[in-house]
C-alpha atoms as a PDB file:
ATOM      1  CA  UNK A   1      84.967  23.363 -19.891  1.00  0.00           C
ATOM      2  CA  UNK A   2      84.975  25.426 -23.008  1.00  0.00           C
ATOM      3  CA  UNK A   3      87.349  23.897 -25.477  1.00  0.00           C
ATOM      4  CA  UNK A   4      87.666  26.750 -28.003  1.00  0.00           C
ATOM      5  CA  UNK A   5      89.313  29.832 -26.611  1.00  0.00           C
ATOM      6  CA  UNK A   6      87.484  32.955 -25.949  1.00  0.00           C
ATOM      7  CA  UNK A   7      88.656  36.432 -27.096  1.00  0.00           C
ATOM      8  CA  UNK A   8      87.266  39.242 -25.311  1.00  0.00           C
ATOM      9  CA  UNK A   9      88.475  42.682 -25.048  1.00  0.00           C
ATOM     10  CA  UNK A  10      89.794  43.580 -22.194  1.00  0.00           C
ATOM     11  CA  UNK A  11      90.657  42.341 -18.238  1.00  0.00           C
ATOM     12  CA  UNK A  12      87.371  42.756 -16.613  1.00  0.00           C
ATOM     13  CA  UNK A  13      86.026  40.860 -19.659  1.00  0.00           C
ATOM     14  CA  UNK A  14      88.341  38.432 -19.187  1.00  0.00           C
ATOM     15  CA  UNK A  15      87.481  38.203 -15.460  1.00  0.00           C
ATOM     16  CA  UNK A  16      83.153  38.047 -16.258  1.00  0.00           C
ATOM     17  CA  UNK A  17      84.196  35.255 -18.966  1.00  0.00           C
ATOM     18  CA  UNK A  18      86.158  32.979 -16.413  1.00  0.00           C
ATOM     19  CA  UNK A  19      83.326  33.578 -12.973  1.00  0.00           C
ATOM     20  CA  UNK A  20      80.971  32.238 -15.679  1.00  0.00           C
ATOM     21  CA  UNK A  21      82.706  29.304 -17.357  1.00  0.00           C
ATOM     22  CA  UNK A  22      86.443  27.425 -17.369  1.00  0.00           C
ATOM     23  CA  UNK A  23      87.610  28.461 -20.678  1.00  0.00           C
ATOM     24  CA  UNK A  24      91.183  29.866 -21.763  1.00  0.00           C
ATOM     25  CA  UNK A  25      90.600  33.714 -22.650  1.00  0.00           C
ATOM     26  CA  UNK A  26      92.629  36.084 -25.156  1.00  0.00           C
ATOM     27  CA  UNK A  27      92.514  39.800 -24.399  1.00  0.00           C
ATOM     28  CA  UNK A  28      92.463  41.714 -27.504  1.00  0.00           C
ATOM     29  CA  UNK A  29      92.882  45.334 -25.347  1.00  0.00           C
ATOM     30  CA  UNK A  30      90.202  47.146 -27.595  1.00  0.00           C
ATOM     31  CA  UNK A  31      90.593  48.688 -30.824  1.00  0.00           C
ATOM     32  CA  UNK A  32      94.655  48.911 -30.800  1.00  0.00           C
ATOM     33  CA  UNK A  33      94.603  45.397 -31.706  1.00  0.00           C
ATOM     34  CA  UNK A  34      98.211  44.036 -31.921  1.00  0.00           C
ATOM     35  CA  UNK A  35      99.318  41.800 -34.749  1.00  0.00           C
ATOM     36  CA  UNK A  36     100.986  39.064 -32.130  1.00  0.00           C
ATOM     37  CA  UNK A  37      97.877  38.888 -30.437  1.00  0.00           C
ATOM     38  CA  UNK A  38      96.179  38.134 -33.945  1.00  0.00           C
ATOM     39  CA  UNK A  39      98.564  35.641 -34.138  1.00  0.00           C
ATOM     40  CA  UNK A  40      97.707  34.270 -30.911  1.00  0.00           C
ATOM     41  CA  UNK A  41      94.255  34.099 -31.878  1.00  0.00           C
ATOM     42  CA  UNK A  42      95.168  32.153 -35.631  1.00  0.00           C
ATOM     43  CA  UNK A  43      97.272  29.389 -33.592  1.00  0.00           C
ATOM     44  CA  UNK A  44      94.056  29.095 -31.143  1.00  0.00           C
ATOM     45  CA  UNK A  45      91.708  28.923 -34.560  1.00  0.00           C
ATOM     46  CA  UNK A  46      94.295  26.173 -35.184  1.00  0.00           C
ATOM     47  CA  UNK A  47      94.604  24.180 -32.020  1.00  0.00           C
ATOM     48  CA  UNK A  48      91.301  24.313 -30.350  1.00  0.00           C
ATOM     49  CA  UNK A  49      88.832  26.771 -32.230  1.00  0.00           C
ATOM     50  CA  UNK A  50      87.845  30.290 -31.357  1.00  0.00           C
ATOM     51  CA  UNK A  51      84.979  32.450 -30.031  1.00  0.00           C
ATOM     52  CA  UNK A  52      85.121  35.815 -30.515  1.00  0.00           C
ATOM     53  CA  UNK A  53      82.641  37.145 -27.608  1.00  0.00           C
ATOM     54  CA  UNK A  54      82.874  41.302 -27.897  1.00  0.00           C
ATOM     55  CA  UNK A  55      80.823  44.212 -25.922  1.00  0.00           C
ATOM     56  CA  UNK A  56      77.430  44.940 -27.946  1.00  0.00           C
ATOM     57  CA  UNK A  57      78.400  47.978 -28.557  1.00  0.00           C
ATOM     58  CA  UNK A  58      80.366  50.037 -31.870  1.00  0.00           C
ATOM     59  CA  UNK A  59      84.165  48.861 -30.769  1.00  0.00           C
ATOM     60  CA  UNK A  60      83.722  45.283 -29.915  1.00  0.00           C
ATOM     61  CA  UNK A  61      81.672  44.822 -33.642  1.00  0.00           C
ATOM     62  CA  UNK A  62      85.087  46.516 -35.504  1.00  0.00           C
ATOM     63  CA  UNK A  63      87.122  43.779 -33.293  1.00  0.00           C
ATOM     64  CA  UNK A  64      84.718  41.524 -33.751  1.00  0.00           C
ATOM     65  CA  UNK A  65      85.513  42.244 -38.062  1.00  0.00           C
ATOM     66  CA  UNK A  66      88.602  42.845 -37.851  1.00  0.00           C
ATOM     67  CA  UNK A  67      89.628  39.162 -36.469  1.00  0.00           C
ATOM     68  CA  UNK A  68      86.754  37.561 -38.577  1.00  0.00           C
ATOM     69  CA  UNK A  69      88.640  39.048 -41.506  1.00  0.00           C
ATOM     70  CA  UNK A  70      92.713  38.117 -40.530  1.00  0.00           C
ATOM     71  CA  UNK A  71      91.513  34.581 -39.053  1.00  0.00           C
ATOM     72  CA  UNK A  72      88.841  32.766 -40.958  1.00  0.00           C
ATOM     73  CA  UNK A  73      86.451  30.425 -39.850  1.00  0.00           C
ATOM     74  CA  UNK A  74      85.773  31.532 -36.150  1.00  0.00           C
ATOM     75  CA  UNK A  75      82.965  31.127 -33.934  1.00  0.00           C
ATOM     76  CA  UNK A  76      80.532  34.499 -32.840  1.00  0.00           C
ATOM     77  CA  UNK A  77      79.129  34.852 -29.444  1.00  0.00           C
ATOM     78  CA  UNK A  78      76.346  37.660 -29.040  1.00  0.00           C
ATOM     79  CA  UNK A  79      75.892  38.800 -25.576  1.00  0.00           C
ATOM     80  CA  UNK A  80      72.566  40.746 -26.109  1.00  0.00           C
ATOM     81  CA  UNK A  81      72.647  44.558 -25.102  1.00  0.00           C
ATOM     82  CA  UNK A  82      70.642  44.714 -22.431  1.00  0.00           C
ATOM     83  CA  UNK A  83      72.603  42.180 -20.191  1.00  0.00           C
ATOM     84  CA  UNK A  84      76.165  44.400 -21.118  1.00  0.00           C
ATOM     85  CA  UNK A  85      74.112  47.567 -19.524  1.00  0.00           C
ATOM     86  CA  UNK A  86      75.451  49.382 -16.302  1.00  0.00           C
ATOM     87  CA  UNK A  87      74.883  52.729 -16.570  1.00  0.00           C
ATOM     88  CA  UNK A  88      76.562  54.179 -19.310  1.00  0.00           C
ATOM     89  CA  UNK A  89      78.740  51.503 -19.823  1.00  0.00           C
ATOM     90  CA  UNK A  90      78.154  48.431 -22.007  1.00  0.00           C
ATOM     91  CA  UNK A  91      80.445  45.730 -22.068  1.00  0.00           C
ATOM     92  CA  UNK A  92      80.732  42.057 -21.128  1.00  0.00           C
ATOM     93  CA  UNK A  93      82.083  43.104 -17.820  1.00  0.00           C
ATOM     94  CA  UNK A  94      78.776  44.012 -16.924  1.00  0.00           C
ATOM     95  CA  UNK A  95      76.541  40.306 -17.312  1.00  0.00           C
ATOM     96  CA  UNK A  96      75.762  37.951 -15.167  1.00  0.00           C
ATOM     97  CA  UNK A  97      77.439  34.686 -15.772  1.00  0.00           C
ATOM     98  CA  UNK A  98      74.233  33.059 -16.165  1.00  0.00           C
ATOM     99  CA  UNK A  99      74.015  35.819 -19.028  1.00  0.00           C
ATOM    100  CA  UNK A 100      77.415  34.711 -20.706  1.00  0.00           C
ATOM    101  CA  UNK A 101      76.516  31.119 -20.539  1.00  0.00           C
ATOM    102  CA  UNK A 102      73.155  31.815 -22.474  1.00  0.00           C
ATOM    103  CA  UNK A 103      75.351  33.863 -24.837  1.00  0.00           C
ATOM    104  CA  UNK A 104      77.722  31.590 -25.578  1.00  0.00           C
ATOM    105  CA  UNK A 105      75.216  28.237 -25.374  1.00  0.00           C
ATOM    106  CA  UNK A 106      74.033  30.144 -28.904  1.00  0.00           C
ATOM    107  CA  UNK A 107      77.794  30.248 -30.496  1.00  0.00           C
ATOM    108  CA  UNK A 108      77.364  30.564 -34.494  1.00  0.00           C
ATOM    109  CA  UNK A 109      79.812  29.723 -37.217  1.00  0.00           C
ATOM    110  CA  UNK A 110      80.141  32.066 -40.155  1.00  0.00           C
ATOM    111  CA  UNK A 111      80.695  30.564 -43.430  1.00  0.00           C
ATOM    112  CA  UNK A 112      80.863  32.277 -46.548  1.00  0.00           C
ATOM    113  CA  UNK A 113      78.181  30.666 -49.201  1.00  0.00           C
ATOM    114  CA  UNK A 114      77.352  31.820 -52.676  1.00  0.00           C
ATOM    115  CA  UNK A 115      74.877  34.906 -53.308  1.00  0.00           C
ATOM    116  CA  UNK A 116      72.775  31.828 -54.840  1.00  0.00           C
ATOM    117  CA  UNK A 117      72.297  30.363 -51.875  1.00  0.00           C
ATOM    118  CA  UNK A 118      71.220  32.702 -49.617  1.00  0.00           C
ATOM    119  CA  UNK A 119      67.720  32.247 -48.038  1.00  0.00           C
ATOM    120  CA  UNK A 120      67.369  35.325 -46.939  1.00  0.00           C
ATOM    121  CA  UNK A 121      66.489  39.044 -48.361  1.00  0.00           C
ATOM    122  CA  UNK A 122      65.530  42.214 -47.797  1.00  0.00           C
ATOM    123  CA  UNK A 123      61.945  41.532 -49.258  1.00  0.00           C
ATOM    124  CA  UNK A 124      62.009  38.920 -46.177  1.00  0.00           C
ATOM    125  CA  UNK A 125      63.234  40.818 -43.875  1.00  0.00           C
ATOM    126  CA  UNK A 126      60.822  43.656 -44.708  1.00  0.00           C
ATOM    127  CA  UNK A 127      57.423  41.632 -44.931  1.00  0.00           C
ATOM    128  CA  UNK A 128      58.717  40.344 -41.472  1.00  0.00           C
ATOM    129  CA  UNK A 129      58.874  44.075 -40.200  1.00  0.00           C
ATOM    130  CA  UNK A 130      62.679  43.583 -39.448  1.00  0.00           C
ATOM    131  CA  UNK A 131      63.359  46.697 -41.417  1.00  0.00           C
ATOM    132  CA  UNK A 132      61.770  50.376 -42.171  1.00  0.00           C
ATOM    133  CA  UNK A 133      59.065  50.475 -39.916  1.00  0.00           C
ATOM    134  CA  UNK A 134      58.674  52.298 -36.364  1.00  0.00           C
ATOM    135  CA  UNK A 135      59.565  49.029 -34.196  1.00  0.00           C
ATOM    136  CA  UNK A 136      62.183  47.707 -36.745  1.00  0.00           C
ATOM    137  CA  UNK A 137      65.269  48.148 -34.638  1.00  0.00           C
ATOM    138  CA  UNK A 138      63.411  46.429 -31.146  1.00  0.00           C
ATOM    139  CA  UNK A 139      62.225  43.635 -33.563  1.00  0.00           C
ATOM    140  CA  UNK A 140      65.879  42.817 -34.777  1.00  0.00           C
ATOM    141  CA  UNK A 141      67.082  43.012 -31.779  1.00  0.00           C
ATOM    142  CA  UNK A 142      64.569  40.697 -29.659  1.00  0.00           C
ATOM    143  CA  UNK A 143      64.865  38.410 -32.514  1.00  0.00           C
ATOM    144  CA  UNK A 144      68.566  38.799 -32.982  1.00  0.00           C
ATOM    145  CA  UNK A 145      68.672  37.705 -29.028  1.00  0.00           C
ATOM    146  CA  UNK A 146      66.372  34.332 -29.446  1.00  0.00           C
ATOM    147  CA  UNK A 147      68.594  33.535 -33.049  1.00  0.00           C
ATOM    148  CA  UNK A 148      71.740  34.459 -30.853  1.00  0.00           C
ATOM    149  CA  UNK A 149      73.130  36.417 -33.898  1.00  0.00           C
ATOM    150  CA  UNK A 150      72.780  39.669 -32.048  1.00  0.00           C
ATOM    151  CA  UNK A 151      71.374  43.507 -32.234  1.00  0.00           C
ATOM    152  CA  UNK A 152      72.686  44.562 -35.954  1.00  0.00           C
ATOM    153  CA  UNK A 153      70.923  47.135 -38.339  1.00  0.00           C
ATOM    154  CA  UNK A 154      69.372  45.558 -41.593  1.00  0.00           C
ATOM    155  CA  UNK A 155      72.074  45.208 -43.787  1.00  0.00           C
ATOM    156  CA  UNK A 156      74.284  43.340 -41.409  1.00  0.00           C
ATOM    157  CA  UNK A 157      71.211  41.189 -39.342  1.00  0.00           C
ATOM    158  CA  UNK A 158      71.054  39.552 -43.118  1.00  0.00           C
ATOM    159  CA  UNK A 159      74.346  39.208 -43.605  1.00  0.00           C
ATOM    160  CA  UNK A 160      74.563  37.307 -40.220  1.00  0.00           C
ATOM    161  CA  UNK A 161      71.159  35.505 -40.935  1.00  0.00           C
ATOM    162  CA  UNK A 162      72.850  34.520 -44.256  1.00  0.00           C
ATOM    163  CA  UNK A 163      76.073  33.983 -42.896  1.00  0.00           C
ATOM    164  CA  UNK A 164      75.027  31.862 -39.779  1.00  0.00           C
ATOM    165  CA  UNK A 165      73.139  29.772 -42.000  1.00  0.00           C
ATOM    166  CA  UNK A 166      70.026  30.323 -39.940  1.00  0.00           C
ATOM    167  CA  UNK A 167      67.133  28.419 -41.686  1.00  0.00           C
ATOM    168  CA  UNK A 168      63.744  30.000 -42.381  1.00  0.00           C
ATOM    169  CA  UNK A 169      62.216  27.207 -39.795  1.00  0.00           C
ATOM    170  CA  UNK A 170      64.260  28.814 -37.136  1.00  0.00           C
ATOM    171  CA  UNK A 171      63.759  32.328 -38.067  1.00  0.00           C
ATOM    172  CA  UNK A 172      60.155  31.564 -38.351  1.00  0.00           C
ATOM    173  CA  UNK A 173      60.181  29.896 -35.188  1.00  0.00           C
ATOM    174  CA  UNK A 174      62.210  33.079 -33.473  1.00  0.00           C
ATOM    175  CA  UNK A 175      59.384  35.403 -34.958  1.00  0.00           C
ATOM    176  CA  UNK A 176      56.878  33.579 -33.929  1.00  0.00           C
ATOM    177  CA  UNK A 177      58.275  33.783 -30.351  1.00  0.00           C
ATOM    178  CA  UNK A 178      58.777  37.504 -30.147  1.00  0.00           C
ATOM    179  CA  UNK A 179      55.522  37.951 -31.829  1.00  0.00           C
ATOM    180  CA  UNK A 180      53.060  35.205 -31.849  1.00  0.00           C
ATOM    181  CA  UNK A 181      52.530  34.863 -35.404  1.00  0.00           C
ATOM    182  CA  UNK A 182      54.259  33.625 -38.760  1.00  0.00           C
ATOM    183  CA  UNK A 183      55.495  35.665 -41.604  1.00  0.00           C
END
């Protein structure tokens, strides 16, 4: 069992989360976020922890800032894109369970550190080909997958590699996996 509570979007979410693991699940019902349910979600932070696991997709990253911002301190689950696919439709209705147990094996804590002590930069991320280049976006995202920080587009992947405190062995490690070689 999943001690921390899971917030997820919507029903079928809900329903994907729970054939996958035993867990207690919040339902945010998309974008039209409700300030009880924030509430719900701070008492949870407070009691047991939180894991905010949203669709891969434009709408589950605003949830996905919008709770990071009213209740500090929570826990990020990245299902990666490819396993939310069905179609059209992306979502976390869509995986596998074996899919949202990998995802949430990866959980990461944000915690705000000083600009000081950030490791990494966009002189990093560029040498690594992460950013400006033809296969910058697939890179990111295979990596973003194997760091379990998820698909993001420069500016945020460093904020989340900063954020997540990933360290440079890791990354390193992650690169070296989707590409065979070290920066």
């Amino acid at each position: 069992m999943i001690q921390e509570v899971i917030v997820v979007e919507g029903k079928d979410d809900e329903s994907a989360v729970k054939r996958a693991v035993d867990a207690e699940v919040i339902i945010t019902n998309g974008l039209g976020i409700e300030e009880k349910t924030i509430e719900r979600i701070r008492h949870a932070q407070k009691r047991t922890g939180v894991i905010i696991f949203t669709d891969p997709d434009f709408p589950g990253e605003k949830i996905r800032k919008i709770i990071s911002e009213k209740v500090p301190g929570c826990k990020h689950a990245y299902l990666p894109r490819k396993y939310g696919k069905k179609g059209n439709n992306i979502g976390v209705e869509n995986a596998t369970p074996e899919h949202i147990r990998e995802a949430l094996s990866k959980v990461k804590t944000e915690k705000k550190i000083k600009k000081e002590k950030e490791i990494f930069t966009m002189e990093i991320l560029m040498d690594a080909g992460l950013i400006m280049g033809a296969s910058a976006r697939k890179k990111r995202e295979k990596i973003g997958e194997v760091l379990g920080i998820g698909y993001a587009n420069g500016k945020q992947f460093l904020k989340r590699l900063n954020h997540y405190q990933i360290g440079l062995e890791d990354f390193q490690k992650a690169l070296e996996t989707i590409e065979g070689s070290y920066i």
